[in-house]
N, C-alpha and C. Protein backbone atom coordinates (compact mmCIF):
# COMPACT_ATOMS: atom_id res chain seq x y z
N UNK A 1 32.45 21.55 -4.85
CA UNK A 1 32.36 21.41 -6.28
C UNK A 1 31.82 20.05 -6.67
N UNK A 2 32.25 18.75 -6.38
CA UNK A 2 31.92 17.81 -6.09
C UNK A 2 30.33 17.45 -6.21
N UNK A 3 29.34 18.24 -5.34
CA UNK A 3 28.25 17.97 -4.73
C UNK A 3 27.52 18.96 -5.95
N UNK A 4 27.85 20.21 -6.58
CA UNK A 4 27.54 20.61 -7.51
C UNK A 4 27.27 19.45 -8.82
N UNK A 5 28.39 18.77 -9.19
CA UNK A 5 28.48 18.44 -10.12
C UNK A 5 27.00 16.88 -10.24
N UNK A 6 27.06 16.32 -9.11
CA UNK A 6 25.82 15.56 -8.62
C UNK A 6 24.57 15.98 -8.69
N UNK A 7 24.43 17.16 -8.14
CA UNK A 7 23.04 17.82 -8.37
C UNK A 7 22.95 18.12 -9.87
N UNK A 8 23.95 18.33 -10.22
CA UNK A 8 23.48 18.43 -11.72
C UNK A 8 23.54 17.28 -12.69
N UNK A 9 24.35 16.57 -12.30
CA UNK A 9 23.62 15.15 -12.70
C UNK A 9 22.32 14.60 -13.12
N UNK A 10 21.97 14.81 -11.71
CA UNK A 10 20.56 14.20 -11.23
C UNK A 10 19.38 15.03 -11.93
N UNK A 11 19.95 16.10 -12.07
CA UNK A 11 18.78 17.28 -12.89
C UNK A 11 18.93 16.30 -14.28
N UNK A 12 19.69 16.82 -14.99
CA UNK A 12 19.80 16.07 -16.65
C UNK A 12 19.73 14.63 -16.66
N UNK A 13 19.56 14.08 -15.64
CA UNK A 13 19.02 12.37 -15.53
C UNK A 13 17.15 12.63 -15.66
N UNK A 14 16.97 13.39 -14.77
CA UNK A 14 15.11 13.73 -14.82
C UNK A 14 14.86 14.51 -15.95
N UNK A 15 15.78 15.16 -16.12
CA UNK A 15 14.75 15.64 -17.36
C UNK A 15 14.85 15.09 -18.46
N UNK A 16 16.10 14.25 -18.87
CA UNK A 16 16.06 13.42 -19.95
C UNK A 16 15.30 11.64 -19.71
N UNK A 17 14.89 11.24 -18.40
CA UNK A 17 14.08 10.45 -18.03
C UNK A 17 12.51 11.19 -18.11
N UNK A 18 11.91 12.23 -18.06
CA UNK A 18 11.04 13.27 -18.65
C UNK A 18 10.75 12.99 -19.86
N UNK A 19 11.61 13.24 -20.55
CA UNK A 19 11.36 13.62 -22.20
C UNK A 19 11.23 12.19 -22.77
N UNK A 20 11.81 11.24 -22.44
CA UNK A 20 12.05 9.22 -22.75
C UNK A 20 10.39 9.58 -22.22
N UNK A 21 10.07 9.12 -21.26
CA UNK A 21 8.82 9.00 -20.64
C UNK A 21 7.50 8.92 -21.54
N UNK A 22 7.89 10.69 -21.76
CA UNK A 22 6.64 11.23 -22.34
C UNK A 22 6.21 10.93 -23.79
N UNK A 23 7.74 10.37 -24.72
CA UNK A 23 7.53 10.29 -25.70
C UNK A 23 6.93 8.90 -25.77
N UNK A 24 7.45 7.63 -24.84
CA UNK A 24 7.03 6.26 -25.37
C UNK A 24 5.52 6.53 -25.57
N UNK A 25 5.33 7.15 -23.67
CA UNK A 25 3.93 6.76 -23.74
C UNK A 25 2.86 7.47 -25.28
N UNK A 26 3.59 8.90 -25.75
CA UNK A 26 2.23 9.07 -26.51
C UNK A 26 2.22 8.31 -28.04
N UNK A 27 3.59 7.34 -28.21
CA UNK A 27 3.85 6.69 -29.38
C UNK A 27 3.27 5.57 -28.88
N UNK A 28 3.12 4.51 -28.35
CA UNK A 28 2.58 3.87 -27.83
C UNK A 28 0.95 3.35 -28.26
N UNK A 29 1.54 1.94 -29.05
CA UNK A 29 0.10 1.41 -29.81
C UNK A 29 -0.91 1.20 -28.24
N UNK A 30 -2.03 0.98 -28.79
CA UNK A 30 -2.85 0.45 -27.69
C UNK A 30 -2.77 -1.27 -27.77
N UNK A 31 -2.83 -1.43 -26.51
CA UNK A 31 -2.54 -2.99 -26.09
C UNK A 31 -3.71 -4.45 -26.45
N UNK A 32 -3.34 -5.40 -27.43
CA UNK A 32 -4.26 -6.15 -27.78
C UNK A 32 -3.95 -7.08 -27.17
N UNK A 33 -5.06 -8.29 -26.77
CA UNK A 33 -5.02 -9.47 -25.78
C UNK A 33 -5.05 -10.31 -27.03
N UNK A 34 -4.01 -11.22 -26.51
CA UNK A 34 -4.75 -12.64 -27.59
C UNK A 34 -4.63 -13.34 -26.99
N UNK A 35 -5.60 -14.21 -27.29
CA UNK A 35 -6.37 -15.69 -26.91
C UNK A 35 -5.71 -16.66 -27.26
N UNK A 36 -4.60 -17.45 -26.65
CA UNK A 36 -4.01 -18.52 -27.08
C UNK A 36 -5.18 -19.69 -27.35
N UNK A 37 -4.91 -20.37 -28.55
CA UNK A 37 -5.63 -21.40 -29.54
C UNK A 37 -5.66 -22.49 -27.92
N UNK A 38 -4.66 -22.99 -27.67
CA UNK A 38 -3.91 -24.12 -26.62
C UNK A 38 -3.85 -23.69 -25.43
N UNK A 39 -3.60 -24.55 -24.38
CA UNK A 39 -3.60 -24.17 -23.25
C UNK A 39 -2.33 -24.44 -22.61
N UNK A 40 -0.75 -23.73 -23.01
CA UNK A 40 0.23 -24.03 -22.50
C UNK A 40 0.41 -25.46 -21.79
N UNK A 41 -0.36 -25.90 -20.48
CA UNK A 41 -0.19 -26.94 -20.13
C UNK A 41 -0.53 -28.37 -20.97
N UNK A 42 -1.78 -27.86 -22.29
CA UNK A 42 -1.66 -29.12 -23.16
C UNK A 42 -0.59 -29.42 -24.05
N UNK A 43 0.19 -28.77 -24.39
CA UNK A 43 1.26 -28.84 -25.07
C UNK A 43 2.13 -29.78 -24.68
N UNK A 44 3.00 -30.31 -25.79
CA UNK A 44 3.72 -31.77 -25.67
C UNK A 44 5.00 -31.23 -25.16
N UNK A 45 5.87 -31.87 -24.27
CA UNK A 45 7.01 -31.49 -23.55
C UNK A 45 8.03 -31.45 -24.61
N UNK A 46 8.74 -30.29 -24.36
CA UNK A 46 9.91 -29.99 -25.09
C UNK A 46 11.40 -31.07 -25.23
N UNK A 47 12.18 -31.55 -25.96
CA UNK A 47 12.62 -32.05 -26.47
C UNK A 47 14.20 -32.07 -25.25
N UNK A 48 14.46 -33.21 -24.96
CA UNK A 48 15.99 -33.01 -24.48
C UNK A 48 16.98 -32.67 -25.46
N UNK A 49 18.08 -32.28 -24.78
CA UNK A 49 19.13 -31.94 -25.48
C UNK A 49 20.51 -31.78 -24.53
N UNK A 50 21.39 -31.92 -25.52
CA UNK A 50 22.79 -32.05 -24.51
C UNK A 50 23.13 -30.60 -24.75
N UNK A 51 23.68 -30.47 -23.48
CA UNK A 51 24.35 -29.56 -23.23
C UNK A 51 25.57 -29.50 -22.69
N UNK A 52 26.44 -29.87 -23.47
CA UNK A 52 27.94 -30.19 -23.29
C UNK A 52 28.65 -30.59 -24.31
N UNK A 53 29.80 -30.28 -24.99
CA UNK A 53 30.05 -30.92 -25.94
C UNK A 53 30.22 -32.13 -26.45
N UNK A 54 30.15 -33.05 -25.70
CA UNK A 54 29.71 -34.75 -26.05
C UNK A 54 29.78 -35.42 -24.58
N UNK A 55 28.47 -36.37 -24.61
CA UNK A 55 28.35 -36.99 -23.32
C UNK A 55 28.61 -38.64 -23.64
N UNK A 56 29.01 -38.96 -22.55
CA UNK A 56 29.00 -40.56 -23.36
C UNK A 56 27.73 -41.19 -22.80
N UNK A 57 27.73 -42.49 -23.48
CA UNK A 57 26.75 -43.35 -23.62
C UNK A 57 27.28 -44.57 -22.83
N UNK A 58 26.56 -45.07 -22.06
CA UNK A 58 27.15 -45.96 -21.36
C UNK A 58 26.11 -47.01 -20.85
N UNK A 59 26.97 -48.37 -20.32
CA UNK A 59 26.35 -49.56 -20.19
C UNK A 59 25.10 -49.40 -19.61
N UNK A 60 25.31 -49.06 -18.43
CA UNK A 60 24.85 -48.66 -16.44
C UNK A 60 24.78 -47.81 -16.43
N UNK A 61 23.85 -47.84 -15.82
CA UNK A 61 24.02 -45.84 -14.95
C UNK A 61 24.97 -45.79 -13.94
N UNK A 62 26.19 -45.31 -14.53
CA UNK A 62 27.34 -45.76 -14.22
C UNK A 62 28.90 -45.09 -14.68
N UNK A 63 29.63 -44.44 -14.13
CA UNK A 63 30.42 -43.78 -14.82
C UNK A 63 31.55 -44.95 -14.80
N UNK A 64 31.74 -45.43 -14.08
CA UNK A 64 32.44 -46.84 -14.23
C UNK A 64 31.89 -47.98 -14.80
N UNK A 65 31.14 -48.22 -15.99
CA UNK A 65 30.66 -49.15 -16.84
C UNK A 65 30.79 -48.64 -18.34
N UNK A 66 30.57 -49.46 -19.06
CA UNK A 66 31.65 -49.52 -20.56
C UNK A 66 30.80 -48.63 -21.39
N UNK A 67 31.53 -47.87 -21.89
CA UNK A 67 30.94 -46.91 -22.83
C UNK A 67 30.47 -47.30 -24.17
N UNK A 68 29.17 -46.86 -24.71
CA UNK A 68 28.91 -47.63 -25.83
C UNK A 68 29.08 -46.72 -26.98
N UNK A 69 28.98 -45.61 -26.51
CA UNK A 69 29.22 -44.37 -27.94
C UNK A 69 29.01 -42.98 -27.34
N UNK A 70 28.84 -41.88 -27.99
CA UNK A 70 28.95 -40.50 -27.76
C UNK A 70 27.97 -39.84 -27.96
N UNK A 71 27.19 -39.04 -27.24
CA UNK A 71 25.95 -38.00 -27.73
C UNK A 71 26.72 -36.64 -28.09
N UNK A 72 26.47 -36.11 -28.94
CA UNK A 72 26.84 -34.28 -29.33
C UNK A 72 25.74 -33.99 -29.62
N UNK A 73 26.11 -32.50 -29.26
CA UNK A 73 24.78 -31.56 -29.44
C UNK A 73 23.92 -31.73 -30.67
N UNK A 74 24.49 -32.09 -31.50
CA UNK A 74 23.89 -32.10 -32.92
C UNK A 74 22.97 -33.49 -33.15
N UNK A 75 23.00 -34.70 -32.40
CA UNK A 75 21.94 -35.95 -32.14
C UNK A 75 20.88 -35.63 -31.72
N UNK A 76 19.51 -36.19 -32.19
CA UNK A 76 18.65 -36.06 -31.82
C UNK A 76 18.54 -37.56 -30.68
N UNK A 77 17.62 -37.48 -29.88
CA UNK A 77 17.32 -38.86 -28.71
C UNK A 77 16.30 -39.00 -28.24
N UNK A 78 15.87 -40.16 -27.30
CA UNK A 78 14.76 -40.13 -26.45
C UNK A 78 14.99 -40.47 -25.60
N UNK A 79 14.19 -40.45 -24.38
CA UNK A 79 14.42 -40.92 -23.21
C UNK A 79 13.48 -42.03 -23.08
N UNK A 80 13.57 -42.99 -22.64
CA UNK A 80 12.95 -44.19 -22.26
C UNK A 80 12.66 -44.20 -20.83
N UNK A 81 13.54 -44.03 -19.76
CA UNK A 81 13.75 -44.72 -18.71
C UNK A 81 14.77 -43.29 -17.70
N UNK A 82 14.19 -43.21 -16.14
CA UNK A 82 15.25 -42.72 -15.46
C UNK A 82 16.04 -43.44 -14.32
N UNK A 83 16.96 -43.53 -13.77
CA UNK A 83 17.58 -43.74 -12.62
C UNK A 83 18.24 -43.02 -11.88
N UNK A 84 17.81 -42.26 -10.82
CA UNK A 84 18.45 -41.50 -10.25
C UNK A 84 18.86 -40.02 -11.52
N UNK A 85 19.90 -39.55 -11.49
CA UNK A 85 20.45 -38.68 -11.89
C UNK A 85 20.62 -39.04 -13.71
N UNK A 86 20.31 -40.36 -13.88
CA UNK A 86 20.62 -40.90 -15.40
C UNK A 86 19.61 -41.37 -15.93
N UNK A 87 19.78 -41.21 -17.27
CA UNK A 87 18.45 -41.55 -18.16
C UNK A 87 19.20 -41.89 -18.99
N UNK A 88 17.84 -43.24 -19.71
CA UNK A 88 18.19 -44.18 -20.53
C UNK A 88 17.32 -43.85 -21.93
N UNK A 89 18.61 -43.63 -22.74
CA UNK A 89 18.41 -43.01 -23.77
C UNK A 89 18.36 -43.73 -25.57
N UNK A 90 18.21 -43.64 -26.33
CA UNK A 90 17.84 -43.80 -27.75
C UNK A 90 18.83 -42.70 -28.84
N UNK A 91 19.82 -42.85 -29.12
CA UNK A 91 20.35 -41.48 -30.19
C UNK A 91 19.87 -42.18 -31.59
N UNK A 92 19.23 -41.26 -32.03
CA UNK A 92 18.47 -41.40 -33.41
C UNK A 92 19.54 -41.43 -34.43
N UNK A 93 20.62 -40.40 -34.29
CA UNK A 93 21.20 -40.66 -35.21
C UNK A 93 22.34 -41.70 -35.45
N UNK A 94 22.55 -42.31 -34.66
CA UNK A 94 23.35 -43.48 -34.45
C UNK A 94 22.74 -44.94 -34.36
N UNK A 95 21.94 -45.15 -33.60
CA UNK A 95 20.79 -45.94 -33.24
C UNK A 95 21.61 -46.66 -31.74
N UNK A 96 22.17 -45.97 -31.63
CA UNK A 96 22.60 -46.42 -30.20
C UNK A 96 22.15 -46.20 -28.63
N UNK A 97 22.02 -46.97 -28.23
CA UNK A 97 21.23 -46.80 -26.62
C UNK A 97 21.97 -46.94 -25.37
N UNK A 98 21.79 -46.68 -24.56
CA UNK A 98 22.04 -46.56 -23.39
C UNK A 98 21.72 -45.62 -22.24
N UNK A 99 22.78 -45.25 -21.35
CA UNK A 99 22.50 -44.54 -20.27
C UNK A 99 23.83 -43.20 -20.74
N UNK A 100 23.04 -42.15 -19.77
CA UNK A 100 23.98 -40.84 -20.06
C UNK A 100 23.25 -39.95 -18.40
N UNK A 101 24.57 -39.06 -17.91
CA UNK A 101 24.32 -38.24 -16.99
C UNK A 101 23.20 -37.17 -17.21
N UNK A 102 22.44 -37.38 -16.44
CA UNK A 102 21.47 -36.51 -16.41
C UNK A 102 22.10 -35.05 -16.33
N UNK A 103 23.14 -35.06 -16.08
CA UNK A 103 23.48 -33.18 -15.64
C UNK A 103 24.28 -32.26 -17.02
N UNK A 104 24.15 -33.24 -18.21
CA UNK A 104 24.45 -33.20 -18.92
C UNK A 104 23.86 -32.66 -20.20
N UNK A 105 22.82 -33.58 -20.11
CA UNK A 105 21.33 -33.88 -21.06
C UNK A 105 20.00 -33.23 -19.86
N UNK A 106 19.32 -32.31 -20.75
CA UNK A 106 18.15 -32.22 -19.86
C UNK A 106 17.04 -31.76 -20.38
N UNK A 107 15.87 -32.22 -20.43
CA UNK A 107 14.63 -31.16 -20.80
C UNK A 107 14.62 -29.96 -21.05
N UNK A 108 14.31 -28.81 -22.74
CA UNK A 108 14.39 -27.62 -22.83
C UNK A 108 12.92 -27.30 -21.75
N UNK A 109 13.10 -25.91 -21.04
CA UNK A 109 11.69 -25.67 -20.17
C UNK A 109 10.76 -24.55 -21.22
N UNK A 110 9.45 -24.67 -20.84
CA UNK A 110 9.21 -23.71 -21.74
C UNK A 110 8.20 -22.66 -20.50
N UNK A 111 8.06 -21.66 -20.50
CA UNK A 111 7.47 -20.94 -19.76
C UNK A 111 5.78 -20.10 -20.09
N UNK A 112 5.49 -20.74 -19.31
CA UNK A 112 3.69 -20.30 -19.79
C UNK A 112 2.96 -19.09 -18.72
N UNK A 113 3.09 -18.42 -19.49
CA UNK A 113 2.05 -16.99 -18.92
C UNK A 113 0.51 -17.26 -18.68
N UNK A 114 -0.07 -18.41 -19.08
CA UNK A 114 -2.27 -18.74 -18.87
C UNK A 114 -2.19 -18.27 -17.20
């Protein structure tokens, strides 16, 4: 009974994978190419951002050196400078600088199909 109930499964899986099939394809606009203006790789690198709910800011690249203030997700920054795993940073909205863990803060990626 078991092995019945499988085979019939598999029937009403194909034929309702059948009927899906047949319908996309004849609804189905025809496919237009577009010509990107830019060439993905000229494009200006995407913006860091924290990803964590607040990173600190600190003297050194250094988790044992004096903290100077806090990044949250909601600061905008720049990066100036790297060392190792840490980058030396700018928070715009504070005007405060220093260093912060790289594993923290990182480049959004953007993905290019050219």
């Amino acid at each position: 009974m078991r092995s019945t109930r499988i085979a019939l499964s598999a029937t009403m899986l194909s034929a309702l994978t059948l009927s899906v099939l047949s319908a996309t394809a004849a609804s189905a606009a025809p496919l237009t190419t577009a010509t990107p203006d830019t060439s993905c790789s000229s494009l200006p690198p995407l913006p860091y951002k924290v990803h964590a709910k607040a990173v600190t800011i600190r003297s050194k690249p250094t988790t044992k050196s004096t903290a100077r203030g806090v990044l949250y997700p909601s600061h905008t920054f720049t990066v100036t400078q790297r060392s190792g795993s840490w980058l030396y940073i700018t928070d715009k909205s504070t005007g405060v600088h220093g260093w912060v863990s790289g594993t923290y803060v990182y480049r959004d990626a953007r993905m290019c199909l050219d």
